[in-house]
Protein backbone atom coordinates (compact mmCIF):
# COMPACT_ATOMS: atom_id res chain seq x y z
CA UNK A 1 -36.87 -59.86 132.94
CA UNK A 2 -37.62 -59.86 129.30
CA UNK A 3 -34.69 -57.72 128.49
CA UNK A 4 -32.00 -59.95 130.49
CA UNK A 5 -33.34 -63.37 128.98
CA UNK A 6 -32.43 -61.55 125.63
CA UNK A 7 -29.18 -60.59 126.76
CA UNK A 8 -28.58 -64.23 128.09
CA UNK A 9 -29.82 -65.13 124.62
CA UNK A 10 -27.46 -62.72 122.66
CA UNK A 11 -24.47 -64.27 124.78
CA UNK A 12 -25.23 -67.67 124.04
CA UNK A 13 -25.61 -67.54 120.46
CA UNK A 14 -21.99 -65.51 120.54
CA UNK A 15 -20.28 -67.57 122.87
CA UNK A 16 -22.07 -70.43 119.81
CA UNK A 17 -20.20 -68.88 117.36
CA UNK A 18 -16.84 -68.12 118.66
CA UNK A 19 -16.54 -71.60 119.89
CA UNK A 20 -16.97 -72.37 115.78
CA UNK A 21 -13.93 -70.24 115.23
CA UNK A 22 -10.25 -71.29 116.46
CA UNK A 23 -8.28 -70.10 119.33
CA UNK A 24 -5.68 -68.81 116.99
CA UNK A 25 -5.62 -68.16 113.34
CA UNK A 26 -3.30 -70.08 111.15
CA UNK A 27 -1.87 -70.17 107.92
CA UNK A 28 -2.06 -72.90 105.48
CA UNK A 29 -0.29 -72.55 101.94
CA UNK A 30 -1.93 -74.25 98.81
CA UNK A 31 -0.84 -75.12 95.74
CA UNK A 32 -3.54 -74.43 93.00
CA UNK A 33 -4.05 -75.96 89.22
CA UNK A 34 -4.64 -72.33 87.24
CA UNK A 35 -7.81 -73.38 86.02
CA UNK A 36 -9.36 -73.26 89.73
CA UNK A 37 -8.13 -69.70 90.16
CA UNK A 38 -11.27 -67.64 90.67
CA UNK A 39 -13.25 -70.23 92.64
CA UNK A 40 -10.09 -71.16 95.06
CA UNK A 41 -9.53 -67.16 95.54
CA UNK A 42 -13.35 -66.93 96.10
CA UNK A 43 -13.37 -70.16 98.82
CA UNK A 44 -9.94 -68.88 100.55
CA UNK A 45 -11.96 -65.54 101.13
CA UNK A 46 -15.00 -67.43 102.53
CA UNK A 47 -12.69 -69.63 104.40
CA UNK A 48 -10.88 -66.71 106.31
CA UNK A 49 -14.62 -65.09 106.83
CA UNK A 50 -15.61 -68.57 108.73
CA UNK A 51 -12.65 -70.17 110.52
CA UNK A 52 -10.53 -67.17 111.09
CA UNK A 53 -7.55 -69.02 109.26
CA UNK A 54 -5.67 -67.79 105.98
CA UNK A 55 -5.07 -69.60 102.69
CA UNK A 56 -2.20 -68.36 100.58
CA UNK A 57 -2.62 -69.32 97.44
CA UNK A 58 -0.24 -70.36 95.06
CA UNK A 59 -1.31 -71.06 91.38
CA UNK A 60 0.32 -72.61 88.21
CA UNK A 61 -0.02 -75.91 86.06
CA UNK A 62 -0.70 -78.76 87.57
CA UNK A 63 3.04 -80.39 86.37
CA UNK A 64 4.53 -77.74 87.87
CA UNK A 65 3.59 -77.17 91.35
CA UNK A 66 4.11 -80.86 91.38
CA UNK A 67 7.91 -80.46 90.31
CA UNK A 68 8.05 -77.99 92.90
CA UNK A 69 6.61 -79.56 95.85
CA UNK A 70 8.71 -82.74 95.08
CA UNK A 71 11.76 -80.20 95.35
CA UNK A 72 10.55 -79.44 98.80
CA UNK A 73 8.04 -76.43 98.17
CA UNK A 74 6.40 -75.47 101.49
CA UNK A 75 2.54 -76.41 99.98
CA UNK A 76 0.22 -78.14 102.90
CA UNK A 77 -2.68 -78.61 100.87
CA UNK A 78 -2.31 -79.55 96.56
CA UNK A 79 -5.23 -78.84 94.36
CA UNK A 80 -4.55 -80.31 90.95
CA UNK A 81 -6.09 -80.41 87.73
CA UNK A 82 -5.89 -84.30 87.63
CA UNK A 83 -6.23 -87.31 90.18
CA UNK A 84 -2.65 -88.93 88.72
CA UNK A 85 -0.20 -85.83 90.50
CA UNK A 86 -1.87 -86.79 94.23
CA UNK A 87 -1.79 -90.08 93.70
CA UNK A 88 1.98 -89.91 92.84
CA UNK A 89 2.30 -87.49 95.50
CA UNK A 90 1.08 -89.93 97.91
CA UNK A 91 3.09 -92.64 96.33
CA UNK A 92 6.40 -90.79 97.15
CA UNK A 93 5.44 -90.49 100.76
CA UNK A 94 4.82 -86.67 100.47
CA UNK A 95 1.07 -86.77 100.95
CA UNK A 96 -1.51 -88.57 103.31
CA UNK A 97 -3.12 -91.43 101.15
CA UNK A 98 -6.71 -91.31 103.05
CA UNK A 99 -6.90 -87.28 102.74
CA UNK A 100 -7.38 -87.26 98.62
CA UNK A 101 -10.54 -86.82 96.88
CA UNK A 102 -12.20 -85.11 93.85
CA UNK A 103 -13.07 -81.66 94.52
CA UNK A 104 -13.98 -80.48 91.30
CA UNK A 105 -14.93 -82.26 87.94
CA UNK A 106 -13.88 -79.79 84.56
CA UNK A 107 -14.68 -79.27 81.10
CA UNK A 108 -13.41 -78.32 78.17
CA UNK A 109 -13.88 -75.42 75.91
CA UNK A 110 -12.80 -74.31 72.25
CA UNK A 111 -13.03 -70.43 72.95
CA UNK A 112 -12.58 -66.96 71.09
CA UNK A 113 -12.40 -63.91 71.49
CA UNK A 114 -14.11 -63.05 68.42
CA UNK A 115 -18.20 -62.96 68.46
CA UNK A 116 -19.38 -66.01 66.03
CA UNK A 117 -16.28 -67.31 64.98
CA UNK A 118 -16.57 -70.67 67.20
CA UNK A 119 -20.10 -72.31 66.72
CA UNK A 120 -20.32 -76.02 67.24
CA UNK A 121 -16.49 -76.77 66.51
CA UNK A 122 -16.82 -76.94 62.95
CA UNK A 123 -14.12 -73.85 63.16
CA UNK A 124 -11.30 -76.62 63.62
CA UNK A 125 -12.52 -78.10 59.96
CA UNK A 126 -12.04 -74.85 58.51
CA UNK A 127 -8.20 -73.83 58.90
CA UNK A 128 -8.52 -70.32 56.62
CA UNK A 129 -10.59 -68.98 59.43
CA UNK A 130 -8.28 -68.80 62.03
CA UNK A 131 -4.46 -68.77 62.24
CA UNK A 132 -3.51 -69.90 65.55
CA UNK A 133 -4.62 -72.27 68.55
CA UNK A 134 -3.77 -71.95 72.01
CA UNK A 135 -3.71 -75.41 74.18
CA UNK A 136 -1.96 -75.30 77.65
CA UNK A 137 1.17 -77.70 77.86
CA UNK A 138 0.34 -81.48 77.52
CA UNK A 139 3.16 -82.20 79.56
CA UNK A 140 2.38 -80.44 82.70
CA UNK A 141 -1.74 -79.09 82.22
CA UNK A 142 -4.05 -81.97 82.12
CA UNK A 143 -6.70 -79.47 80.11
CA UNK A 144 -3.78 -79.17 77.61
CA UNK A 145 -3.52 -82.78 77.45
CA UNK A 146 -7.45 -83.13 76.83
CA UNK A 147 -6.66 -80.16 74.35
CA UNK A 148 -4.26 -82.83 72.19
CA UNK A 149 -6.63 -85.87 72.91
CA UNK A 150 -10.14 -83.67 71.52
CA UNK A 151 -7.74 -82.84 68.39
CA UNK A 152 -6.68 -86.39 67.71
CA UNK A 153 -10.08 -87.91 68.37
CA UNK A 154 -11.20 -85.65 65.49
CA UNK A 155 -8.09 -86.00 63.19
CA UNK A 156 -7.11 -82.80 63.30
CA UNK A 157 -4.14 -83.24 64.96
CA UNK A 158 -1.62 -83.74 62.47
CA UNK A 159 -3.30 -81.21 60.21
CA UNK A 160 -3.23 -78.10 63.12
CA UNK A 161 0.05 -78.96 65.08
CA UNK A 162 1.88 -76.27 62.99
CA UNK A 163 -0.66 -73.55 64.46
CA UNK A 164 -0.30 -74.73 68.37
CA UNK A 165 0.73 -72.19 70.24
CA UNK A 166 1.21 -73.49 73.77
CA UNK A 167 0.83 -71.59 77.62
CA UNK A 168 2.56 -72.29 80.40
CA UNK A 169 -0.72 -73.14 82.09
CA UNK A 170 -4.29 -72.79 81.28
CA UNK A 171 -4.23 -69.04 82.46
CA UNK A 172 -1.65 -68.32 79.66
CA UNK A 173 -3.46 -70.03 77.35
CA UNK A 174 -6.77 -68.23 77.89
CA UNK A 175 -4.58 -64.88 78.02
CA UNK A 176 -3.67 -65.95 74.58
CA UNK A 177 -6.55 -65.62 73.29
CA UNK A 178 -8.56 -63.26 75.10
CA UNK A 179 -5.61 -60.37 73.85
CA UNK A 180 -5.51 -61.96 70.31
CA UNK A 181 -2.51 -63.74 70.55
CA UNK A 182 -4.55 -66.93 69.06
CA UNK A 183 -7.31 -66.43 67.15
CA UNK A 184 -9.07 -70.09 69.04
CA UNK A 185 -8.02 -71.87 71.85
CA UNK A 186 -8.86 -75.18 74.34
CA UNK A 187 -10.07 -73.13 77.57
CA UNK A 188 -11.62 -74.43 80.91
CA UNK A 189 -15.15 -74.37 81.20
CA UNK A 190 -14.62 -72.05 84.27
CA UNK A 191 -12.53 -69.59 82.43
CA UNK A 192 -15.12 -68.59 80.32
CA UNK A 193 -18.63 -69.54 82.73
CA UNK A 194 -20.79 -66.68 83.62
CA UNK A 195 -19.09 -64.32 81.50
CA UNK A 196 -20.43 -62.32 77.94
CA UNK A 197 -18.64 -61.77 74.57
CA UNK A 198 -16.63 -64.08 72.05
CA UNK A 199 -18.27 -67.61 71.19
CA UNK A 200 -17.82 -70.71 72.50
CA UNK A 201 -17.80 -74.43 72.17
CA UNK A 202 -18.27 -77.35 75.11
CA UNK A 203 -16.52 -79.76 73.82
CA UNK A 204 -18.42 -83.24 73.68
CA UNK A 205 -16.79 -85.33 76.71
CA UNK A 206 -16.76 -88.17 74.60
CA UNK A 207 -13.36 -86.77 73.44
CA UNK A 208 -11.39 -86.42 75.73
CA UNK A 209 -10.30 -88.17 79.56
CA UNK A 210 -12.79 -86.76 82.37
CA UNK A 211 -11.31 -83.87 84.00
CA UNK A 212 -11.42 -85.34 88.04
CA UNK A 213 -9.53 -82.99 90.08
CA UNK A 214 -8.51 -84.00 93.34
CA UNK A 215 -7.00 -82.32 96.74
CA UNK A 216 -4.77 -83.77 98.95
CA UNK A 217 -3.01 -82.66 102.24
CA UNK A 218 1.03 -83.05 101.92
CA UNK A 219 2.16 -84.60 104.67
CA UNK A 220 4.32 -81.02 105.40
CA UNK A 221 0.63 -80.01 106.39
CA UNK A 222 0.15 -82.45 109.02
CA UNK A 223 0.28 -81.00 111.64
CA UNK A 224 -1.03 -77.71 110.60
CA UNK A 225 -4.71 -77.42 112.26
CA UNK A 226 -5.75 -74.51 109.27
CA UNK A 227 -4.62 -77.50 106.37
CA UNK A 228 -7.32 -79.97 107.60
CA UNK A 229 -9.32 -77.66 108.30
CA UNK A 230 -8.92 -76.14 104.60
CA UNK A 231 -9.57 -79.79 103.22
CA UNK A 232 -12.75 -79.94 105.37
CA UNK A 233 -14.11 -76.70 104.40
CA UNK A 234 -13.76 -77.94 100.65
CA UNK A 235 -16.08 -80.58 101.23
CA UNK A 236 -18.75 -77.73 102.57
CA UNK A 237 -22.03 -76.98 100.84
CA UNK A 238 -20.76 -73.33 100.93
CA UNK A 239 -17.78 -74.71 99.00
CA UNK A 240 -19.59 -77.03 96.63
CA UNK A 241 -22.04 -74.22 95.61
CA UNK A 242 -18.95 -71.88 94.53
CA UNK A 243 -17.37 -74.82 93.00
CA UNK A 244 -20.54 -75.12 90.77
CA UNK A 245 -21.16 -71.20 90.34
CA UNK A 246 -17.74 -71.47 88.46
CA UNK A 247 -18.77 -74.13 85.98
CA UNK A 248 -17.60 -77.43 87.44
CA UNK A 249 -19.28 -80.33 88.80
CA UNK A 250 -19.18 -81.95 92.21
CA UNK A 251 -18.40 -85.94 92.15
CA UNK A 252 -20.71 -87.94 93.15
């Protein structure tokens, strides 16, 4: 008797857990700010482990995987490094306006390579240290853009703009100078979080525009079960924790 109430046990906690999981797996595509690389690749994997769906994963600057989803990219699901990209998305009809929140909160980082070079950001006062400084694009990377407003809130723009050397995204730009391309540069927080070697400054977020990025499911994704599902999964405490583990903050 003992033995079958624990195999009546054992089936119910299965037949539990496959009812968790859907009927059939689907795929959701998702366009990805660079800066959230290794936490989205890290939440796509625990995503597939728990619902059985796949997220592909598509990653570049903010600016530009919004140029290409308003060309008609097939993206269900946008995570950008800024709230103003969603918000236009949803303006131009192209995403659902009650599906977009702030999944992440970001900070910025003056970074190198190069063990005590960067202490407490006094580096950017003394230009015969260093020769170049990577910042992502202004135009189309929102840490870029808090890259130019740290450097005018200190009045140092003007003076450095001749040394800018500028990525594509902020993956290029930390690739810049983690291989010595730059000798400094304006890095994410999660770029550099967890991990040894060079030196480092947080930059004070009194300088710069809080870094609120926000999701949002493109209205291509509506009817894709694994794209809300994706969203909801974001807003897990399994999510939240990697989220954190990688050096951002969760909005209140």
């Amino acid at each position: 008797m003992k033995k079958r109430n624990l195999v009546v046990a054992l089936f119910v906690i299965a037949a539990a857990f496959a009812a968790t999981r859907p009927s059939s797996a689907e795929t959701v595509n998702v366009a990805v700010a660079a800066n959230f690389t290794a936490a989205a690749e890290e939440i796509a994997a625990l995503f597939a482990e728990e619902t059985g769906h796949e997220a592909l994963l598509s990653f570049g600057s903010t600016g530009r995987l919004y140029a290409q989803i308003l060309h008609g990219a097939p993206f269900s699901v946008f995570l950008a490094a800024d709230q103003e990209r969603p918000r236009l998305a949803v303006e131009a009809g192209l995403a659902l306006a009650d599906s977009r929140f702030t999944y992440a909160l970001g900070a910025l980082v003056l970074f190198s390579a190069e063990e005590d070079l960067v202490d407490d950001g006094g580096i950017l006062e003394r230009p015969d240290d260093f020769n170049r400084i990577a910042i992502a694009n202004p135009a189309s990377a929102p840490y870029g853009a808090a890259a130019v407003e740290t450097l005018e809130a200190l009045k140092l723009y003007d003076r450095l703009k001749d040394r800018i050397v500028r990525g594509e995204n902020i993956t290029q730009t930390f690739q810049f100078v983690a291989t010595g391309n730059a000798d400094i540069g304006f890095v994410a927080l999660s770029q550099v979080a967890g991990k040894k070697g060079g030196s480092r400054w947080r930059v004070p977020q009194d300088l710069y525009s809080p870094i609120a990025q926000d999701a949002v499911l493109l209205t291509s994704g509506a009817d894709n079960p694994a794209a809300f599902s994706f969203m909801a999964f974001l807003k897990s405490d399994a999510a939240h924790k990697i989220v954190q583990n990688h050096g951002y903050q969760i909005a209140p």
